[in-house]
Each structure stands twice: as structure tokens, then as C-alpha cells.
Protein backbone atom coordinates (compact mmCIF):
# COMPACT_ATOMS: atom_id res chain seq x y z
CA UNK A 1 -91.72 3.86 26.39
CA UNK A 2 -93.76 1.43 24.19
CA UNK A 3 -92.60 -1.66 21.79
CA UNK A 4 -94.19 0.50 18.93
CA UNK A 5 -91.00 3.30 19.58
CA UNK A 6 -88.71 0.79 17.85
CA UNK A 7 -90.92 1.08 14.28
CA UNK A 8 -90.28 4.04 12.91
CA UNK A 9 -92.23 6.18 10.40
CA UNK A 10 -94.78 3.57 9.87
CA UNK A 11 -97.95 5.18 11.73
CA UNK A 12 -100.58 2.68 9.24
CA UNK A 13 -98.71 -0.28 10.47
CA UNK A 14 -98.55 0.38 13.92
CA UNK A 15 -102.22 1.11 14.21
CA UNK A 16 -103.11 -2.11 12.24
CA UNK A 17 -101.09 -4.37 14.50
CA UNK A 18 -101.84 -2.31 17.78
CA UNK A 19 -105.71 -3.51 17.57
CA UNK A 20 -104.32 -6.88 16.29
CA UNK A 21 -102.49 -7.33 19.67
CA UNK A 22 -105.49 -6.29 21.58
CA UNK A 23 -107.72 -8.32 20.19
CA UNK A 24 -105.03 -10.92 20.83
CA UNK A 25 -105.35 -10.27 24.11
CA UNK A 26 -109.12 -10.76 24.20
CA UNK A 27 -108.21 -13.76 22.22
CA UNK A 28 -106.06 -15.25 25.46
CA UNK A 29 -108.68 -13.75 28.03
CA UNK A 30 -111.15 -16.27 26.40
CA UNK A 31 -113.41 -13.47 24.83
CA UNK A 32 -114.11 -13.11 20.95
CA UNK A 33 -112.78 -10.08 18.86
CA UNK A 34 -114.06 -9.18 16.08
CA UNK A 35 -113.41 -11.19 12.87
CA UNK A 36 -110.18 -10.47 11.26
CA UNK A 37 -108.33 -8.28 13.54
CA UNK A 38 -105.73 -10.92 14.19
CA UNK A 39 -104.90 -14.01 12.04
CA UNK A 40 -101.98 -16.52 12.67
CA UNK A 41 -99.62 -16.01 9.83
CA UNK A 42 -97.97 -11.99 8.75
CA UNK A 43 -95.82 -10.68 5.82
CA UNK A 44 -94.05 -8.05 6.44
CA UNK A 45 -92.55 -6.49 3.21
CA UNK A 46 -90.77 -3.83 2.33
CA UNK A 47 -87.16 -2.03 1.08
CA UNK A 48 -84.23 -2.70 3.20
CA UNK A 49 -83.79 0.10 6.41
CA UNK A 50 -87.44 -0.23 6.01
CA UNK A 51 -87.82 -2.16 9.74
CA UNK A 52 -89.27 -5.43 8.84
CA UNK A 53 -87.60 -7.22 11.76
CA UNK A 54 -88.03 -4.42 14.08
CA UNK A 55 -91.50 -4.35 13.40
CA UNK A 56 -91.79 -8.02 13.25
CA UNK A 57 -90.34 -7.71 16.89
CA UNK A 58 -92.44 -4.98 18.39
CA UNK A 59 -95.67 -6.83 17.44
CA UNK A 60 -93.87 -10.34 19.09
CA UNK A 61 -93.78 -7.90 22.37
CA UNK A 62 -97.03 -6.52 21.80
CA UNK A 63 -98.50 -10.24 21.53
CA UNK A 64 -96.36 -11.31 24.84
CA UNK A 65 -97.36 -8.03 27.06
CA UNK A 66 -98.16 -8.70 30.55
CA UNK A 67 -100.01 -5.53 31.34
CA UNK A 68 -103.73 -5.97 30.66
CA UNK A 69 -104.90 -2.08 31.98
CA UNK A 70 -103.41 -0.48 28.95
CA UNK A 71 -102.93 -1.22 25.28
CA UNK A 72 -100.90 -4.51 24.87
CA UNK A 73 -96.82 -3.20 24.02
CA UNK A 74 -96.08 -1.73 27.04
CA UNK A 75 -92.66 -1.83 26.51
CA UNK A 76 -91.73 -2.15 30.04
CA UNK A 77 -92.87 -5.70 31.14
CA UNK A 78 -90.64 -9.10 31.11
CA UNK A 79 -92.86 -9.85 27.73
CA UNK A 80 -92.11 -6.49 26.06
CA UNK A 81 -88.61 -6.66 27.18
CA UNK A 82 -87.20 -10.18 26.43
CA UNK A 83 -89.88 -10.22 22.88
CA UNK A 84 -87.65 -7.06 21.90
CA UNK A 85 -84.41 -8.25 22.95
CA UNK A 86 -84.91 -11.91 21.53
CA UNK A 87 -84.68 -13.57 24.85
CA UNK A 88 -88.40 -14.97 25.31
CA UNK A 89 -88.69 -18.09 25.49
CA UNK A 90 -91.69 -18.69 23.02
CA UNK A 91 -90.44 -15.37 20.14
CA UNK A 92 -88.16 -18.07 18.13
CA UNK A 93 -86.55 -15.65 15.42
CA UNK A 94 -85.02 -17.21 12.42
CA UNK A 95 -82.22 -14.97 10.69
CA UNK A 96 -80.30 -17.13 7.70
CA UNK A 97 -76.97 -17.43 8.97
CA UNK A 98 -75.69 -17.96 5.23
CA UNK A 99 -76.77 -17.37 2.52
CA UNK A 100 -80.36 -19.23 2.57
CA UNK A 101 -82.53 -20.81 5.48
CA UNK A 102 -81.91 -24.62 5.00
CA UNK A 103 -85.16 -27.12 4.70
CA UNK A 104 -83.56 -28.53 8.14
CA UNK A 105 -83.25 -25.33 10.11
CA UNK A 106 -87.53 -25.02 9.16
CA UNK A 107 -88.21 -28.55 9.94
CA UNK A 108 -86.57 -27.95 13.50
CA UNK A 109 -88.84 -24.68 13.74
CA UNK A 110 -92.00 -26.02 12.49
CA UNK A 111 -91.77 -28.92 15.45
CA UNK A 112 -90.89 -26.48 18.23
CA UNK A 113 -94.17 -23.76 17.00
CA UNK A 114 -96.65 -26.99 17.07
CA UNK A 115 -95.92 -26.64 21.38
CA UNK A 116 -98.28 -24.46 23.41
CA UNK A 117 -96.49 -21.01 25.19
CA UNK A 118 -94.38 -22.31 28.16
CA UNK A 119 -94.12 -18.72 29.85
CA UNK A 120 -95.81 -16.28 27.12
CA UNK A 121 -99.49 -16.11 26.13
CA UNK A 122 -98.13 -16.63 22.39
CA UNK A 123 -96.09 -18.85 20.71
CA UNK A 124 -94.27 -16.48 17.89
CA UNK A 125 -92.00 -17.27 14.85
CA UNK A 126 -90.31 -14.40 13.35
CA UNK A 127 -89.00 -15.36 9.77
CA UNK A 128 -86.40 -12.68 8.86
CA UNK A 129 -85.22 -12.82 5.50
CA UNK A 130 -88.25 -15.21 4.48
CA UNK A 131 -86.89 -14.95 0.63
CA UNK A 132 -83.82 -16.70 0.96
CA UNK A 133 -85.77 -19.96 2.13
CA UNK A 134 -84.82 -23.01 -0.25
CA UNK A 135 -87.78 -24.41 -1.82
CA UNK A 136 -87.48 -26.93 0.45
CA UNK A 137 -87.79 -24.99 3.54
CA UNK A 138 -90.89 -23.27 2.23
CA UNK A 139 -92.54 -26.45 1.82
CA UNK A 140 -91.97 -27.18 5.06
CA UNK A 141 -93.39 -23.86 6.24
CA UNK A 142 -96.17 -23.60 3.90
CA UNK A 143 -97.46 -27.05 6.14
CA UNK A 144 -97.12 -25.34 9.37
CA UNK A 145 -99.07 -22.18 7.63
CA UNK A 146 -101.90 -24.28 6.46
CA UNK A 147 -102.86 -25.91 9.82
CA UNK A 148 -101.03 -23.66 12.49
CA UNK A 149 -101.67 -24.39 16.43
CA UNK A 150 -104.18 -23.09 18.01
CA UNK A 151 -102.13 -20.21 19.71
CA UNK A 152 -98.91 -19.69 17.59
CA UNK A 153 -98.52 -16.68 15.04
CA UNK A 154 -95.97 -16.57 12.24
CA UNK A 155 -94.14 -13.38 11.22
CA UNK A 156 -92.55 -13.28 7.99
CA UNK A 157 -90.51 -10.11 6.58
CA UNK A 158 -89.42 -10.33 3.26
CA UNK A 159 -88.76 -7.26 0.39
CA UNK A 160 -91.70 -8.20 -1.34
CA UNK A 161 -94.88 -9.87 -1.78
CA UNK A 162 -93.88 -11.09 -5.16
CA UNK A 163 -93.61 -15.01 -6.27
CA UNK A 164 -89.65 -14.35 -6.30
CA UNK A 165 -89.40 -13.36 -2.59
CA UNK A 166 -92.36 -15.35 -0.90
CA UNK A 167 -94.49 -18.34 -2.69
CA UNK A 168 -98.22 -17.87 -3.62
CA UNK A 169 -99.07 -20.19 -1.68
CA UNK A 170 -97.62 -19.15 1.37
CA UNK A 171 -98.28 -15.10 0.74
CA UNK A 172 -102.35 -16.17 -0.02
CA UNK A 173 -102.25 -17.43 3.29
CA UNK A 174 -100.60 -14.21 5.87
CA UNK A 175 -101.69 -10.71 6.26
CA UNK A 176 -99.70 -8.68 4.69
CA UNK A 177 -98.30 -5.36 6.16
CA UNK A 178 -96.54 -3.07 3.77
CA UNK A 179 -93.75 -0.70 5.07
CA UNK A 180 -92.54 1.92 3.31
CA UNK A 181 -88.97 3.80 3.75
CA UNK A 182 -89.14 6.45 6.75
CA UNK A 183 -88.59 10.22 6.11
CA UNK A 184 -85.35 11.43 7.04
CA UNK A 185 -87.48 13.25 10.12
CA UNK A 186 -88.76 10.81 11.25
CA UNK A 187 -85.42 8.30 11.34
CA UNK A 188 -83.46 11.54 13.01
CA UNK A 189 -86.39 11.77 15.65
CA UNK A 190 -85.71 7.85 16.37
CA UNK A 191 -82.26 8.23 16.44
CA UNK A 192 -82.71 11.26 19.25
CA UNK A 193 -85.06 9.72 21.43
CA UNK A 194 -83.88 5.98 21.54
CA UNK A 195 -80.52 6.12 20.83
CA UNK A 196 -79.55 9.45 22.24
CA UNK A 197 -77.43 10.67 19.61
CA UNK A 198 -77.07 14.46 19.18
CA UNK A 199 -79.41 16.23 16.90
CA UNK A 200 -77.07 17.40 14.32
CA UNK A 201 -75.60 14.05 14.16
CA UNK A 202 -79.00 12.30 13.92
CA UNK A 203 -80.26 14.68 10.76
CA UNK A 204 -77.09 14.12 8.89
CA UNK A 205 -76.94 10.33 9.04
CA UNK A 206 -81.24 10.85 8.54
CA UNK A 207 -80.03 12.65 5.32
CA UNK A 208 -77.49 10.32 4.09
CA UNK A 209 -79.31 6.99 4.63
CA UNK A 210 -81.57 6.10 1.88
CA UNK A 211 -84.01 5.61 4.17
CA UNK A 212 -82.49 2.85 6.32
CA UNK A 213 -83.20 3.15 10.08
CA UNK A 214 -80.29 0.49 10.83
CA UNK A 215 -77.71 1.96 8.12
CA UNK A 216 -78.61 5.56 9.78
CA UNK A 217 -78.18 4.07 13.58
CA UNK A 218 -74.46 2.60 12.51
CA UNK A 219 -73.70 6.24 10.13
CA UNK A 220 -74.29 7.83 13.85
CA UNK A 221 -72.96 6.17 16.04
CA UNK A 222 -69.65 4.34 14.63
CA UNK A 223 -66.47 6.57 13.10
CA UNK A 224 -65.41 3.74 11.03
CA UNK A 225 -68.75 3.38 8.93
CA UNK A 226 -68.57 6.82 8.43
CA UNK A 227 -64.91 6.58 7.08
CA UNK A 228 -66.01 3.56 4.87
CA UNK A 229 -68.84 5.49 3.40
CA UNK A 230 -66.42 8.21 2.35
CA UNK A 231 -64.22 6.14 0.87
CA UNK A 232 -67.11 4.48 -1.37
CA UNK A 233 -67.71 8.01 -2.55
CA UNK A 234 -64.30 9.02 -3.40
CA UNK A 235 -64.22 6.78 -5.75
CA UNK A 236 -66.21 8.04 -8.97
CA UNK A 237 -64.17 10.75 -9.40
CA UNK A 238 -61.11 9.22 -8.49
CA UNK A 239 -61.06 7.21 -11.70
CA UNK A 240 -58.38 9.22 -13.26
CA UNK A 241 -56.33 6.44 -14.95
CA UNK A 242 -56.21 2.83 -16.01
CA UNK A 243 -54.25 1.64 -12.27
CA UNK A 244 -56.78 3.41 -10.45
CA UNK A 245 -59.64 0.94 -11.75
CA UNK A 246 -57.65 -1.91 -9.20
CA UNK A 247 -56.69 0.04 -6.80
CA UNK A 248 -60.83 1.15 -6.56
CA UNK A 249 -61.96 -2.30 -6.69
CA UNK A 250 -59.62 -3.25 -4.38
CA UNK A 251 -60.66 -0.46 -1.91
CA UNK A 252 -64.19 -1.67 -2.02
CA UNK A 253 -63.75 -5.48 -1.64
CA UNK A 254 -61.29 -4.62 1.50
CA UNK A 255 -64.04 -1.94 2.59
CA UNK A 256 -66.97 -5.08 2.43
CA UNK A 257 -64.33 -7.61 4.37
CA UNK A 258 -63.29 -5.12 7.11
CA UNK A 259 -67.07 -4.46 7.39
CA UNK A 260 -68.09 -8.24 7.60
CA UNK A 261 -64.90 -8.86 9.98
CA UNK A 262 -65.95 -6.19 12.40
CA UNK A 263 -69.68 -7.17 12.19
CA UNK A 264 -68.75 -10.96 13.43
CA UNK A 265 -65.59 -11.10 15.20
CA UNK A 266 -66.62 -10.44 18.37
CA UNK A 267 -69.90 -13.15 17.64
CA UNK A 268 -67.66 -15.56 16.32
CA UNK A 269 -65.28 -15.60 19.71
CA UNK A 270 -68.31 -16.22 21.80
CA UNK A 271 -69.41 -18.50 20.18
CA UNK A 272 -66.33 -20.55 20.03
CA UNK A 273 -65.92 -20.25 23.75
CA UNK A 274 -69.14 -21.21 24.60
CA UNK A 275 -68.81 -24.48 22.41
CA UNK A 276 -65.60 -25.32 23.55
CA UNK A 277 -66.76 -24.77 27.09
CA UNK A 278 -69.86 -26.87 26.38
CA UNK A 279 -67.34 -29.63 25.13
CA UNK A 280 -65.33 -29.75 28.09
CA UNK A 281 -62.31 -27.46 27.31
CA UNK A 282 -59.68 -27.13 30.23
CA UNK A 283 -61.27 -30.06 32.13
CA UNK A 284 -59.15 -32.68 33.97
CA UNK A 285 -61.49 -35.35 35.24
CA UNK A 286 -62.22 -38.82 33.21
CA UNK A 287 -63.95 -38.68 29.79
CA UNK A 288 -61.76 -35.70 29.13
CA UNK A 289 -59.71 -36.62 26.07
CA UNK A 290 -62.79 -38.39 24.62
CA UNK A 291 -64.82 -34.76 24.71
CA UNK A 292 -62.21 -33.48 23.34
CA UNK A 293 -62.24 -35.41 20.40
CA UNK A 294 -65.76 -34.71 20.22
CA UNK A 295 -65.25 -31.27 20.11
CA UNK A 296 -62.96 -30.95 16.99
CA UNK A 297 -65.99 -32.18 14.58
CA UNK A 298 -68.47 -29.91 16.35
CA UNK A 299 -65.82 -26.52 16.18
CA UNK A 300 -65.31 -27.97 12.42
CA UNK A 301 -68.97 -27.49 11.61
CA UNK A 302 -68.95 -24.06 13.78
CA UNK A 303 -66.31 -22.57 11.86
CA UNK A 304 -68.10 -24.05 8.41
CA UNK A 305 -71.29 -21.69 9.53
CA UNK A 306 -69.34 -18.80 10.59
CA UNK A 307 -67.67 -19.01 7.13
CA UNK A 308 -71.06 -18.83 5.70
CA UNK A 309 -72.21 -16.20 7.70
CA UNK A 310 -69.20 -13.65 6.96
CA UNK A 311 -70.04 -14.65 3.10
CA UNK A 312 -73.03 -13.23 3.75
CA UNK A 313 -71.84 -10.14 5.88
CA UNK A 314 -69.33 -9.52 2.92
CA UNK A 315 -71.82 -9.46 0.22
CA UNK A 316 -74.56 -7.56 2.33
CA UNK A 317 -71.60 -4.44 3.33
CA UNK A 318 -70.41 -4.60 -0.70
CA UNK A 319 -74.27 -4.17 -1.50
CA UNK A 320 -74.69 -1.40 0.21
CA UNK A 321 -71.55 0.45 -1.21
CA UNK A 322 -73.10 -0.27 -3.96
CA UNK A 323 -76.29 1.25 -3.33
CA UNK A 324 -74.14 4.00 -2.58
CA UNK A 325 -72.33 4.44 -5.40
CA UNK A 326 -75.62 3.97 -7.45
CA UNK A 327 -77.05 6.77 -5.63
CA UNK A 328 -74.16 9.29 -6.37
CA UNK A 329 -74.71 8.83 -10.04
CA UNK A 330 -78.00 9.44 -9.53
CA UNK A 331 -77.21 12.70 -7.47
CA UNK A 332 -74.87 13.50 -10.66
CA UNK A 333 -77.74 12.92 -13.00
CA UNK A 334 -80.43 14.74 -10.93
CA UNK A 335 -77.63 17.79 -10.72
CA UNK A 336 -77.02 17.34 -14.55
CA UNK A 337 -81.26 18.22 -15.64
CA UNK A 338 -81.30 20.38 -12.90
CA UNK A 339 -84.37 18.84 -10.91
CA UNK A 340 -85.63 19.57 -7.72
CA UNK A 341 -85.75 16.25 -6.33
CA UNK A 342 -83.49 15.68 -3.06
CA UNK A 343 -80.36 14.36 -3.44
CA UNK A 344 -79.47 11.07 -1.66
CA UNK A 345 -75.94 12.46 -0.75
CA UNK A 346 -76.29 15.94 0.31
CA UNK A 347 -72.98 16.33 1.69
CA UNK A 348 -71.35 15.26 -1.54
CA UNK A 349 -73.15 17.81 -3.42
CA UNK A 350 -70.21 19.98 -4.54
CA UNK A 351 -68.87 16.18 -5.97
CA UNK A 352 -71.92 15.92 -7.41
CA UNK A 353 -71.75 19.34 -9.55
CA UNK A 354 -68.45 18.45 -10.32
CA UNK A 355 -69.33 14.82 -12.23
CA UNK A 356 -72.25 16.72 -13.57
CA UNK A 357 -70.04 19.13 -15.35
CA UNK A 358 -67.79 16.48 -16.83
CA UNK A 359 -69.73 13.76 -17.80
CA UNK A 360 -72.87 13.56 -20.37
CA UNK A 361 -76.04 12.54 -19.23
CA UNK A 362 -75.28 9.17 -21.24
CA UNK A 363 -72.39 8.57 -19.96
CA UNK A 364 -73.86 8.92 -15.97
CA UNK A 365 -76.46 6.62 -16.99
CA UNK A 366 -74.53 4.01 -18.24
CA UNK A 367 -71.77 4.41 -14.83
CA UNK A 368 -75.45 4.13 -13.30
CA UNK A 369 -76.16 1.13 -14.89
CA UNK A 370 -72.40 -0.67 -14.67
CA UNK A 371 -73.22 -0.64 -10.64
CA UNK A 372 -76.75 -1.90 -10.85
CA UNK A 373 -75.17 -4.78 -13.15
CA UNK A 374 -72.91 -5.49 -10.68
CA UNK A 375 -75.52 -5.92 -8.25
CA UNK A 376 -77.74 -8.42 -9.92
CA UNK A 377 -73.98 -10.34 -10.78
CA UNK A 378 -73.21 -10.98 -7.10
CA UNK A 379 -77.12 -11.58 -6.46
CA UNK A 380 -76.70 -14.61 -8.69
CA UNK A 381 -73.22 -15.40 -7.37
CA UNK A 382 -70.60 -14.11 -9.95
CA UNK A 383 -67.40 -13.72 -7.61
CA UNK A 384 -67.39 -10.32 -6.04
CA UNK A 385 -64.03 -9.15 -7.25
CA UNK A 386 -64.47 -9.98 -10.83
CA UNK A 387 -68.14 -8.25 -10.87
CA UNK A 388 -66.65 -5.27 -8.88
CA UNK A 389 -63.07 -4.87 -11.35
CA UNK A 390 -65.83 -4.99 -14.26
CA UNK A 391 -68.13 -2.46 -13.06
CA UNK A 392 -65.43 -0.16 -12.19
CA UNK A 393 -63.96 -0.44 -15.29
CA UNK A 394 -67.05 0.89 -17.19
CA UNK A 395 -66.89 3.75 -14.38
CA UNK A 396 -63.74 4.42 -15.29
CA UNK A 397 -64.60 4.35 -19.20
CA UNK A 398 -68.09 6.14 -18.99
């Protein structure tokens, strides 16, 4: 077992940041690697399912490995283990909890990565979703970039290296590492060996992915995002009449809030507990009532970033139906030239004929282009349900 099992299908990247790590290594044993090999700041891009985090995570453990008779990423040692599992003390992962990473949240981080390793050999700062940073907050960062400690590395993971997801100024300054989407082989191989699903299970949700490891790990493994996937894909050719263009869009805004709901709940109960405990709940002695107090405006703001956070969930679960819907009309069109090329719903392939049949290639194209509309409308914050009752109505029209 090695760190590097969690990245899969990206052999280039692995090797690059293997002999980064080792000459890490050489770095904390007080020798001198050759030129280049490692650097403090890395961008990680590529398309979501892609593992940017994971990878971003593997290299943290790789960087923190104990074991110095092997290649650094054991995957066995406290280092490996608690890098992976984001409980080492010096891996500080940022993940927005709304919809953007605030110019205070960076501040905070910046301050903390200026400190020397308290346990680890490394102090690391994975930046998930390093695009939705407020102008602000890359300011901030692009300081820490520019004159970074002495033994702190910055990990970045973002879609792109383009001005709209990460700054110039920053991106001029990390090594980039570009992942691309893992073949379906390689994600069902992943899904076998680490997660111990069964093999027909693992090539199906391989199949029906798009190429995302952590869609294809929740396709396997849970019954109800397999039931909310087949809803999404009833719907095209469910558009019979004028009602059903509601009774659609309501099916997929209620399919994105059951999938946000079930994502946090069980987050958002821990972490009221463990506030309220903090705060004193169900104590007796003196200061009691005065805690309490306290505790109302803390829950207040608690609740304020949970309600950001399942904003966030919502929109993420209605983009991917999305990108599933877009990829049945694209199954519809592929079906209606007759090309080769794999479809990205295989088991919906007799649906697929069936659209093909009806519709013109025009009119798939523009049903193909009413649900990539309403993706760029909720990216710039058009309220879900009106984007969502607009695109279905083209889908409905053709």
C-alpha cells in the first residue's frame, strides 16, 4: 500500500512528484538535490473526478513519510496516514465552505504556514478549489508565494491554469502538474483494490462516470445516487407535455437538495454538538447561563456557514445532473451520425437510439445547448429554479 494508490490513472504525475518527495527528503536530511526537483509552491489542474485533492494529498503524505529505506509515500507510517486522512498536524487543507475562500480564512492560513513543522518534516497547505479565492484572498496568498518559509510547500488544485481560475501572478510562481481524466480501467481497477467493490459493479460505475474517480466511488457504493442518476436521465424523454416541463424541473431541484441534505446532515449535527459542548451545554456550575448566552451568537454564525455550505452542495449535485443530462444529448447526437466514439451513458443506449430517431440533429444540439446555458446561468448566480424551468422548457420544445 503506497500514498500514490489514491491517484489514479495519472502515471506522469506520480513519477514527477515521487522524485519531488525524495529529493524532499534529501532536502530535510541536510543534503542537496538536484536543482528543480522540488519547489515550494504546486498547481494542480485539471477536470473535475480528475483527483486534484487526492493527489494534492498523496504528495502531502509523500512529503511527511517517516520511512527513509524506501521511496518517501509509504503509505503505512503516522505521516502517510494522518497526511491522507487530514489529521497531521502541519497538512492544513483549505476546502471553501461556501461559495468562495474569504480574504480572512487566507490571512489566518498564511500566519499559521510562516511556523516551522511541529511534528512533520514539512509544513503543507493544500488549497482545494484555489479558483473560488476572492481577489482578496489571492492577494494575500500571492505574498506568502513570493517569500514562502524556508520549509513549507503550497499545493493548489484548481480546473485550470488560466487567468480565470488562478492569477498570473500566482500560476508564474508554482509548478504546475496537469491531470487528465482516468480511463474507465483504470477508475474500475481503483475502485477494486481500495474500495473493494465487486468487479462488475466497479466497470459499470467506471463506464458511467465521465471520468470522475469520486462520482464513480459514490455510483458504487450508494443505492440512492444510483436512483438519482436515473431519475436525471428519465427525464429527456419524459418531456411529453407542457405540465411535465415543472414537474422535471421540480424533480431535479429536489434531486440537488436531497443530494446536498444527505451530503451534510450528518456534518452539520457534529458540528453543532461539538460547539455547543465547547460552549458549555448541559453544565450546572457558575458562569453557566453567561456561556450560554455566548453560545447563541457563535451557533448563529455556525448555522450562517452551514447555510453556505449546503448552497454550495446544492449547486455542485444540480451541476452534475447537469453534466449528465448534457452528456445524454450528446450520446443522442453521437447515435444520430452514427460515430464510433463511446458513449458516456452506455446503459442508456437503447434511450439514446430512441431520441436519435425522433429528434433532428438541430434540434439535439440546441437541447444540448439549453443545459450548457443553464450551467454558465447558475455559475454566475441566476436562481437555480428559474435557470432549470428555462432550460427544460427548450428541452421540452427542441
Amino acid at each position: 500500500m503506497s500514498v500514490w494508490d489514491e491517484v489514479v490513472g495519472q502515471p506522469d504525475a506520480v513519477a514527477t512528484l515521487s522524485a519531488a518527495a525524495e529529493a524532499a527528503a534529501t532536502i530535510v536530511a541536510g543534503g542537496t538535490p538536484a536543482p528543480g526537483v522540488m519547489t515550494h509552491a504546486w498547481l494542480f489542474t485539471g477536470p473535475p473526478g480528475s483527483g486534484r485533492s487526492s493527489t494534492a494529498r498523496a504528495f502531502a503524505g509523500a512529503l511527511q513519510c517517516v520511512v527513509t529505506d524506501d521511496r518517501p509515500g509509504c503509505g503505512e507510517c503516522t505521516g502517510c496516514r494522518t497526511s491522507l486522512h487530514g489529521t497531521h498536524a502541519d497538512v492544513r487543507v483549505v476546502a471553501p465552505e461556501g461559495l468562495s475562500i474569504s480574504v480572512a480564512e487566507m490571512r489566518a492560513l498564511v500566519q499559521i504556514s510562516a511556523r516551522r513543522p511541529t511534528s512533520g518534516r514539512w509544513q503543507v497547505v493544500i488549497i482545494e478549489d484555489a479558483d473560488r479565492l476572492t481577489e482578496g484572498a489571492a492577494n494575500a496568498l500571492l505574498k506568502a508565494v513570493e517569500e514562502p518559509p524556508e520549509r513549507t510547500v503550497f499545493l493548489l488544485c484548481a480546473p485550470s491554469d488560466h487567468p480565470d481560475d488562478v492569477s498570473v501572478t500566482i500560476r508564474s510562481r508554482c509548478r504546475l502538474v496537469s491531470l487528465g481524466s482516468p480511463r474507465p480501467a483504470a477508475i474500475a481497477s481503483a475502485l477494486e483494490a481500495v474500495d473493494g467493490v465487486p468487479a462488475e459493479m466497479a466497470s459499470w460505475a467506471a463506464s458511467v462516470c465521465g471520468g470522475h474517480v469520486g462520482r464513480a466511488r459514490r455510483l458504487a457504493v450508494d443505492s440512492d445516487v444510483r436512483a438519482r442518476r436515473e431519475a436525471v436521465l428519465r427525464i429527456p424523454l419524459a418531456l411529453r407535455k407542457p405540465a411535465d416541463v415543472f414537474t422535471c424541473a421540480d424533480e431535479l431541484i429536489k434531486a440537488a437538495e436531497e443530494d446536498a441534505s444527505t451530503a451534510n446532515e450528518a456534518r452539520n449535527e457534529a458540528e453543532r454538538e461539538a460547539l455547543e459542548t465547547a460552549m458549555g451545554a448541559g453544565g450546572t456550575g457558575k458562569g453557566t447561563a453567561a456561556a450560554t448566552r455566548g453560545a447563541k451568537g457563535a451557533l448563529k454564525d455556525l448555522e450562517k456557514r452551514q447555510k453556505s455550505r449546503a448552497t454550495r452542495t446544492q449547486r455542485d449535485s444540480l451541476d452534475m445532473a447537469l453534466v449528465d443530462l448534457a452528456g445524454f444529448y450528446r450520446d443522442a447526437l453521437v447515435t444520430h451520425t452514427g460515430s464510433e466514439a463511446a458513449l458516456m451513458h452506455p446503459d442508456r443506449a437503447g434511450d439514446s437510439r430512441t431520441a436519435a430517431a425522433q429528434w433532428s440533429r438541430e434540434s439535439i444540439l440546441r437541447r444540448l445547448e439549453a443545459v450548457l446555458a443553464c450551467r454558465e446561468a447558475i455559475e454566475v448566480n441566476v436562481k437555480p429554479r428559474i435557470a432549470v424551468e428555462a432550460m427544460v422548457t427548450t428541452l421540452h420544445r427542441g
